[in-house]
Protein backbone atom coordinates (compact mmCIF):
# COMPACT_ATOMS: atom_id res chain seq x y z
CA UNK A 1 73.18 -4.60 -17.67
CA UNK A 2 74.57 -1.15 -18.77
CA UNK A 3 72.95 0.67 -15.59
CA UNK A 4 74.97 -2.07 -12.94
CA UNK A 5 78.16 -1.63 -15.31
CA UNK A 6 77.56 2.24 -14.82
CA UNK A 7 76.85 1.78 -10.85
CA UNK A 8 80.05 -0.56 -10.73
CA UNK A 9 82.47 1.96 -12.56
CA UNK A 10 81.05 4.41 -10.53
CA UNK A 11 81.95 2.93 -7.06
CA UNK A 12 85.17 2.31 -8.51
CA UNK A 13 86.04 5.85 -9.15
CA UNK A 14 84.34 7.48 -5.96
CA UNK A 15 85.28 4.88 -3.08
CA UNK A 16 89.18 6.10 -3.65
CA UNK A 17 88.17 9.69 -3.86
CA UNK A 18 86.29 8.83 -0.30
CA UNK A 19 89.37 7.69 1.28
CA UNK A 20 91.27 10.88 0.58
CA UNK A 21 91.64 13.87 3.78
CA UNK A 22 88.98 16.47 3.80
CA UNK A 23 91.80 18.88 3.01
CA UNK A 24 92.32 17.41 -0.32
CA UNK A 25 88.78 16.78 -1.43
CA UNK A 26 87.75 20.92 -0.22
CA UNK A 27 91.06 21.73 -2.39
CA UNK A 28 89.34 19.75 -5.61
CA UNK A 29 86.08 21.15 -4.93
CA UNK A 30 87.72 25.24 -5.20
CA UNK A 31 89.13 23.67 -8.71
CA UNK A 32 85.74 22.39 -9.14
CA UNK A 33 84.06 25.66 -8.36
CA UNK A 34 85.75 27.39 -10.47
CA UNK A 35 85.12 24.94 -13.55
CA UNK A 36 80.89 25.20 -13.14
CA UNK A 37 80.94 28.79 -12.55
CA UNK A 38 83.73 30.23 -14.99
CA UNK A 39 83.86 27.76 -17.83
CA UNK A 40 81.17 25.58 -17.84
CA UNK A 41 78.69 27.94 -16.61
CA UNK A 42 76.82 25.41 -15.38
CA UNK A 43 73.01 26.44 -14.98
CA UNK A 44 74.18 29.97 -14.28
CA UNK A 45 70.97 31.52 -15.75
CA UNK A 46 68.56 29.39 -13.89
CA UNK A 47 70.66 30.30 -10.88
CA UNK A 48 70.81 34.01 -11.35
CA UNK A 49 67.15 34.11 -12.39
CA UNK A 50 66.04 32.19 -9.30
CA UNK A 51 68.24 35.02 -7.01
CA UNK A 52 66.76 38.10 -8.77
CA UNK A 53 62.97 36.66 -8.71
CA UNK A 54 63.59 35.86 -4.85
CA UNK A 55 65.57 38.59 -3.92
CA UNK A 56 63.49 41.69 -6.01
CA UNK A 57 65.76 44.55 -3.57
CA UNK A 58 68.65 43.15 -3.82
CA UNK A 59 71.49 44.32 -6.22
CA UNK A 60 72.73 42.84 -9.23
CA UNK A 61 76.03 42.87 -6.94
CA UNK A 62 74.55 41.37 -4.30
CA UNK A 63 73.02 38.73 -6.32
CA UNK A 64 76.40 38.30 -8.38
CA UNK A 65 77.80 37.60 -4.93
CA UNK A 66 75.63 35.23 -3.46
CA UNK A 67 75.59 33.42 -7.01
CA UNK A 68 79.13 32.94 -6.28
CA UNK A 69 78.72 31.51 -2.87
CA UNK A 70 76.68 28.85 -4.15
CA UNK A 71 78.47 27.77 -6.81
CA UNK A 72 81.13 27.08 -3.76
CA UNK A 73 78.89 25.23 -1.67
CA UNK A 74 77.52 22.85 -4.31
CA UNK A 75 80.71 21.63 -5.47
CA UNK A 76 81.51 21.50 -1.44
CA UNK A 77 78.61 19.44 -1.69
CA UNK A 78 79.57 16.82 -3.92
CA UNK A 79 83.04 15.75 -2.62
CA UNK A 80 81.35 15.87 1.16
CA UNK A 81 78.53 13.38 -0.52
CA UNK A 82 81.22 11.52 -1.85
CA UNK A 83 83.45 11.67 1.22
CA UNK A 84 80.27 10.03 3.40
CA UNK A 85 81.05 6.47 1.45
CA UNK A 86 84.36 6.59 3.41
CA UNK A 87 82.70 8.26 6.09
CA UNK A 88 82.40 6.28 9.67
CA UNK A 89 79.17 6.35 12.33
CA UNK A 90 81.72 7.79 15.15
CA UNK A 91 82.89 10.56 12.44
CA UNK A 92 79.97 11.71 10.81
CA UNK A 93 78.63 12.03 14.05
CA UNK A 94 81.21 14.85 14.37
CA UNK A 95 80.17 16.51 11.38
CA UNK A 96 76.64 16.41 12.08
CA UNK A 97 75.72 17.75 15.40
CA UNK A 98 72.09 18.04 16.51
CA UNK A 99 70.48 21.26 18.71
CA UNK A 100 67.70 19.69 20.02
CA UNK A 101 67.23 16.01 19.20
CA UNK A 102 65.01 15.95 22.62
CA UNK A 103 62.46 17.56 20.46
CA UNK A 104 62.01 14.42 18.36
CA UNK A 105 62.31 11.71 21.01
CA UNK A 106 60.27 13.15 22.58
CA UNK A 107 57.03 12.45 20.60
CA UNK A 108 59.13 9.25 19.25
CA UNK A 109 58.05 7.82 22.58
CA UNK A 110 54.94 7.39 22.03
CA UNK A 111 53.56 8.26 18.17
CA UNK A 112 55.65 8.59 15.13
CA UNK A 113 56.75 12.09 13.59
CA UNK A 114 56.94 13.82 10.50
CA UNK A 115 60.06 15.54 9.46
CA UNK A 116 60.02 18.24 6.59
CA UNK A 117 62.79 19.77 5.04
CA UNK A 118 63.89 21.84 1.77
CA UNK A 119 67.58 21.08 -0.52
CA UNK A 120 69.09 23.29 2.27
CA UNK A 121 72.22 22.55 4.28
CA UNK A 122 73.77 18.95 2.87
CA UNK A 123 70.31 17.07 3.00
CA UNK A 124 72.23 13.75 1.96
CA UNK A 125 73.45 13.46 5.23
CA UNK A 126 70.01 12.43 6.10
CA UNK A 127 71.79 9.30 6.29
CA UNK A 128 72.81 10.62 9.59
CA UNK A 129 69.31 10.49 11.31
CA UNK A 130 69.59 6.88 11.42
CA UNK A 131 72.60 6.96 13.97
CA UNK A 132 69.47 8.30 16.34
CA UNK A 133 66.32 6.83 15.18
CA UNK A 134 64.22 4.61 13.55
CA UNK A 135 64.01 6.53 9.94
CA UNK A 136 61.73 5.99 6.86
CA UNK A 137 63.35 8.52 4.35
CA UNK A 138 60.31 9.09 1.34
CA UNK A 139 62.25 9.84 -1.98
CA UNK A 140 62.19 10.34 -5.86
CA UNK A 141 63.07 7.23 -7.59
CA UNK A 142 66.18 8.45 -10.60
CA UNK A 143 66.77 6.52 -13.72
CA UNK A 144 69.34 3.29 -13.76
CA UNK A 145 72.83 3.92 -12.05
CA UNK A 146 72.08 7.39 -10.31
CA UNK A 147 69.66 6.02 -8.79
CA UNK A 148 71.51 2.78 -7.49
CA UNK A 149 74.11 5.05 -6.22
CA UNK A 150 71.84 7.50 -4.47
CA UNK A 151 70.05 4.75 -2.15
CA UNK A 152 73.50 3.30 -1.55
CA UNK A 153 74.57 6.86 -0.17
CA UNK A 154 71.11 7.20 1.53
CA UNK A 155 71.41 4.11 2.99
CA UNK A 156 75.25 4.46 4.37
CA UNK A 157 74.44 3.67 7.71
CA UNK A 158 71.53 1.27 7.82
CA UNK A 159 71.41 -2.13 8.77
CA UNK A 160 69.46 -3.63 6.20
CA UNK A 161 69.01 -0.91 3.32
CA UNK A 162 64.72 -0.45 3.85
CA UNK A 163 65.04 3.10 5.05
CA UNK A 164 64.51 4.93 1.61
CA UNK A 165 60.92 4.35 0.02
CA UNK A 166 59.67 5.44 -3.29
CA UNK A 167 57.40 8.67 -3.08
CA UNK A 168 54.80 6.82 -4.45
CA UNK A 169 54.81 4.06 -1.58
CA UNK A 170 55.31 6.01 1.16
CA UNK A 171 51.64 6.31 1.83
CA UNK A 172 50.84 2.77 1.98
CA UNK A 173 53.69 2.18 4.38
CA UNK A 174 52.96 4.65 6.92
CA UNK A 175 49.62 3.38 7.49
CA UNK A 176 50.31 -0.14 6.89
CA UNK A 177 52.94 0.61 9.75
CA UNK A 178 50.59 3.10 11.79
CA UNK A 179 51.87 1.51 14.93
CA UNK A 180 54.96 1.73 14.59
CA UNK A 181 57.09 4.70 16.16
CA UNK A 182 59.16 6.31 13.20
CA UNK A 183 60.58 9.58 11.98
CA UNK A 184 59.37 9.67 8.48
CA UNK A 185 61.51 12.23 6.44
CA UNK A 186 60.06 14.51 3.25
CA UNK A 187 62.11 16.84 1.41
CA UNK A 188 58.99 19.07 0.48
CA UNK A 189 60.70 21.42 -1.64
CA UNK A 190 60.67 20.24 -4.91
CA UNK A 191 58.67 21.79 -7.98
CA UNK A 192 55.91 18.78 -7.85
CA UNK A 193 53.36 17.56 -10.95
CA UNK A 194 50.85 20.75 -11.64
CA UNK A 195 48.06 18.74 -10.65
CA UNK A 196 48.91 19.38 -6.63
CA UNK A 197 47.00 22.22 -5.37
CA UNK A 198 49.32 23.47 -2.92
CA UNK A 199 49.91 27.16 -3.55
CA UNK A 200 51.59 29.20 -1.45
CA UNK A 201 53.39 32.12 -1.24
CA UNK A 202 57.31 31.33 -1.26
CA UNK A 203 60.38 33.33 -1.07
CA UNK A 204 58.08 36.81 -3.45
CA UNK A 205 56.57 34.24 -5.53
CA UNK A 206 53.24 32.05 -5.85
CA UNK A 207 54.69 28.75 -6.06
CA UNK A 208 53.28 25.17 -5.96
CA UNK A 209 54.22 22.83 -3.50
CA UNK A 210 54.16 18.95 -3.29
CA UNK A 211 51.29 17.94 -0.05
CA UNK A 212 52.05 14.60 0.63
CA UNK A 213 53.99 15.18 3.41
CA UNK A 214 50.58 17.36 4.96
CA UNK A 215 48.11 14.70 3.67
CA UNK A 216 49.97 11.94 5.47
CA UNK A 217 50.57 14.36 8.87
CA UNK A 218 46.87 15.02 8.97
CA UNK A 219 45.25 12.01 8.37
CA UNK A 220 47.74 10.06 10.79
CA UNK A 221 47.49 13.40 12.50
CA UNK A 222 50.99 13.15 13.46
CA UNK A 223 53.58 16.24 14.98
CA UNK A 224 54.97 17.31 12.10
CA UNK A 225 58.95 18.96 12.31
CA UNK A 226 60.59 21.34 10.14
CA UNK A 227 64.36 20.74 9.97
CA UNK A 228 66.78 23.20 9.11
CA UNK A 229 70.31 21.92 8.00
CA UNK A 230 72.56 25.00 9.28
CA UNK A 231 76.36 25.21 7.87
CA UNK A 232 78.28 26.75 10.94
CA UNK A 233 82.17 26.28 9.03
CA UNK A 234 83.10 24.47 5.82
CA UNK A 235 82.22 21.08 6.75
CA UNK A 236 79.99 21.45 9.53
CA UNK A 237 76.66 21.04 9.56
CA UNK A 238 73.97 21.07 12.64
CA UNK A 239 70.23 20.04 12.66
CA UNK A 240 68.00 22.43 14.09
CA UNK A 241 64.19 20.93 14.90
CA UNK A 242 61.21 23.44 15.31
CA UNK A 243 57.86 22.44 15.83
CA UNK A 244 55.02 23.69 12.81
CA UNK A 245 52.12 21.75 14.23
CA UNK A 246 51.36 19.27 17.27
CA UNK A 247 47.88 18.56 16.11
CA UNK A 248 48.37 19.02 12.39
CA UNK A 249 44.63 17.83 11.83
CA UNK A 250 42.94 20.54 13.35
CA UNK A 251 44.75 22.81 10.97
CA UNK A 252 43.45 24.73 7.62
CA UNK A 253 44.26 22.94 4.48
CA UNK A 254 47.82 23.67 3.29
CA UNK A 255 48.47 25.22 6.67
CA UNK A 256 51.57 22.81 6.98
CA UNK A 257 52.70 23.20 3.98
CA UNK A 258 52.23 27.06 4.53
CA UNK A 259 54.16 26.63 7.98
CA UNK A 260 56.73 24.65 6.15
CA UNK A 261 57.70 27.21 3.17
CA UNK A 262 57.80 29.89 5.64
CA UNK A 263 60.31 28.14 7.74
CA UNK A 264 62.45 27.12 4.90
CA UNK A 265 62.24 30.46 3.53
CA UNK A 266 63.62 31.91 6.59
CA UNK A 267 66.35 29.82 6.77
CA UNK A 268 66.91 31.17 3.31
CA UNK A 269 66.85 34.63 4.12
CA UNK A 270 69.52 33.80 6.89
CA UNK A 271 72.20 31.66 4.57
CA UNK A 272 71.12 32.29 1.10
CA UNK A 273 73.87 30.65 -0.58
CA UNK A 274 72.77 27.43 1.29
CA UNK A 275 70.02 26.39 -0.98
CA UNK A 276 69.63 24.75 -4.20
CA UNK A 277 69.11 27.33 -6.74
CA UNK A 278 70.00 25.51 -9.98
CA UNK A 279 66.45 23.97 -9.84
CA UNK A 280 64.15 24.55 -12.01
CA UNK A 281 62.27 25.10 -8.80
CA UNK A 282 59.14 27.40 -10.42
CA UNK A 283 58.38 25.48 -13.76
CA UNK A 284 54.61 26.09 -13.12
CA UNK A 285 53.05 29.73 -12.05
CA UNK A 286 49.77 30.78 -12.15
CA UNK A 287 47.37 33.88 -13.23
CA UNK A 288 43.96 34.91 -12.21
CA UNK A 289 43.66 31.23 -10.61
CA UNK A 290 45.13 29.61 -14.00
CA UNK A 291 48.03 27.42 -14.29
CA UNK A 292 50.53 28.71 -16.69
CA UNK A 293 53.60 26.35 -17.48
CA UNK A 294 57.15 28.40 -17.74
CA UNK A 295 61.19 27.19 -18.57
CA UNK A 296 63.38 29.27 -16.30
């Protein structure tokens, strides 16, 4: 009862905030900016932490700089998340441009695909991929009204709402639906449960991935896609596909998810203010083959 009163207030507050011009919203989101970086100093040592580990040459400056940069791009990011509820097919379509769609159809034809992508670019206009086709988006269930409100966002632009499904049930429905020809979409970047076994080396540092996303490519041995979420001007974003494996089961174990982290790392390397660096991304590191648990 408390979690749909939350859920309700919530709509109420950000549906009017989604009907205001882009102008006004990017104006709120400088005052934002300037409240999580200068008073609130929200996360700032897990951010500047994350920088310095994954940028050893750089300078403080540079890092102070950069640190910056995010802290303007995430609170960009929450009034453009907001502004999607308010948001029409024709318009987001303007927003979100795509390079090379003809990379996806293409196998769509005839086999479903695997799409892979890191908290780069705005990933919550995933919702976007449904405006070209059929989607299965695999996610992390939240707690009560955040969660509500995220599959609402998610599901903007779907029909009937199925096009988000709980991490843990995403195996089941791919090969219950085997036959089916569908763009299933991981974002692989996450710091996932110790007990995966997917090390690889990320961004200067040994760091453990999730390997669902392979698992599923390689035993439905399915093309699997990285996606990069490029920001060419405030308010712009354009999906770029590359290809990291036609064949993904004749690969080496964790070669996707190898594949994968270098891809996302060089789209790092290219926009580094892009990415999420006020996650805890690297709670678990190990030594001599060990596991050792660590707080950024």
């Amino acid at each position: 009862m408390f979690s749909t009163l939350l859920y309700g207030l919530a709509l109420c507050v950000l549906y009017p905030l989604a009907w205001l011009p882009r102008r006004v919203l990017y104006g709120l989101s400088d005052v934002v900016y300037v409240l999580f970086y200068y008073v609130l100093s929200y996360r700032k040592s897990v951010v500047y932490v994350n920088l310095a580990r994954s940028f050893p040459n750089k300078s403080y400056d540079e890092i102070r700089i950069i640190a910056k940069q995010f802290y303007r791009f995430f609170s960009d990011l929450l009034f453009e998340n907001v502004k999607t509820l308010g948001t029409s097919k024709r318009k987001i379509q303007t927003i979100v441009t795509v390079e090379n769609a003809e990379l996806v159809e293409n196998y769509l034809s005839h086999t479903s695909v695997v799409l892979i992508l890191g908290h780069f670019g705005n990933w919550e206009y995933l919702a976007s991929l449904l405006l070209y086709f059929k989607t299965k988006i695999a996610y992390k269930p939240q707690k009560g009204a955040s969660d509500r409100l995220m599959r609402h966002i998610r599901t903007r632009y779907s029909r009937n709402g199925d096009v988000i499904i709980p991490m843990q049930h995403i195996s089941r429905w791919m090969l219950t639906h085997r036959d089916e020809h569908t763009a299933y979409v991981f974002i692989a970047d996450q710091s996932p449960s110790p007990l995966s076994k997917a090390w690889v080396d990320f961004l200067h540092q040994d760091s453990l991935f999730f390997e669902g996303a392979e698992k599923m490519a390689k035993r439905l041995n399915l093309p699997v896609i990285y996606v990069e979420i490029s920001r060419p001007a405030r308010g712009k974003y354009k999906w770029i596909y590359s290809l990291i494996s036609e064949e993904p089961e004749k690969l080496p174990e964790f070669e996707i998810t190898r594949r994968f982290a270098s891809s996302l790392e060089a789209s790092i390397n290219r926009y580094p203010p892009y990415w999420l660096w006020s996650h805890k991304r690297w709670k678990h590191r190990r030594t001599n083959g060990e596991e050792l648990n660590i707080k950024n």
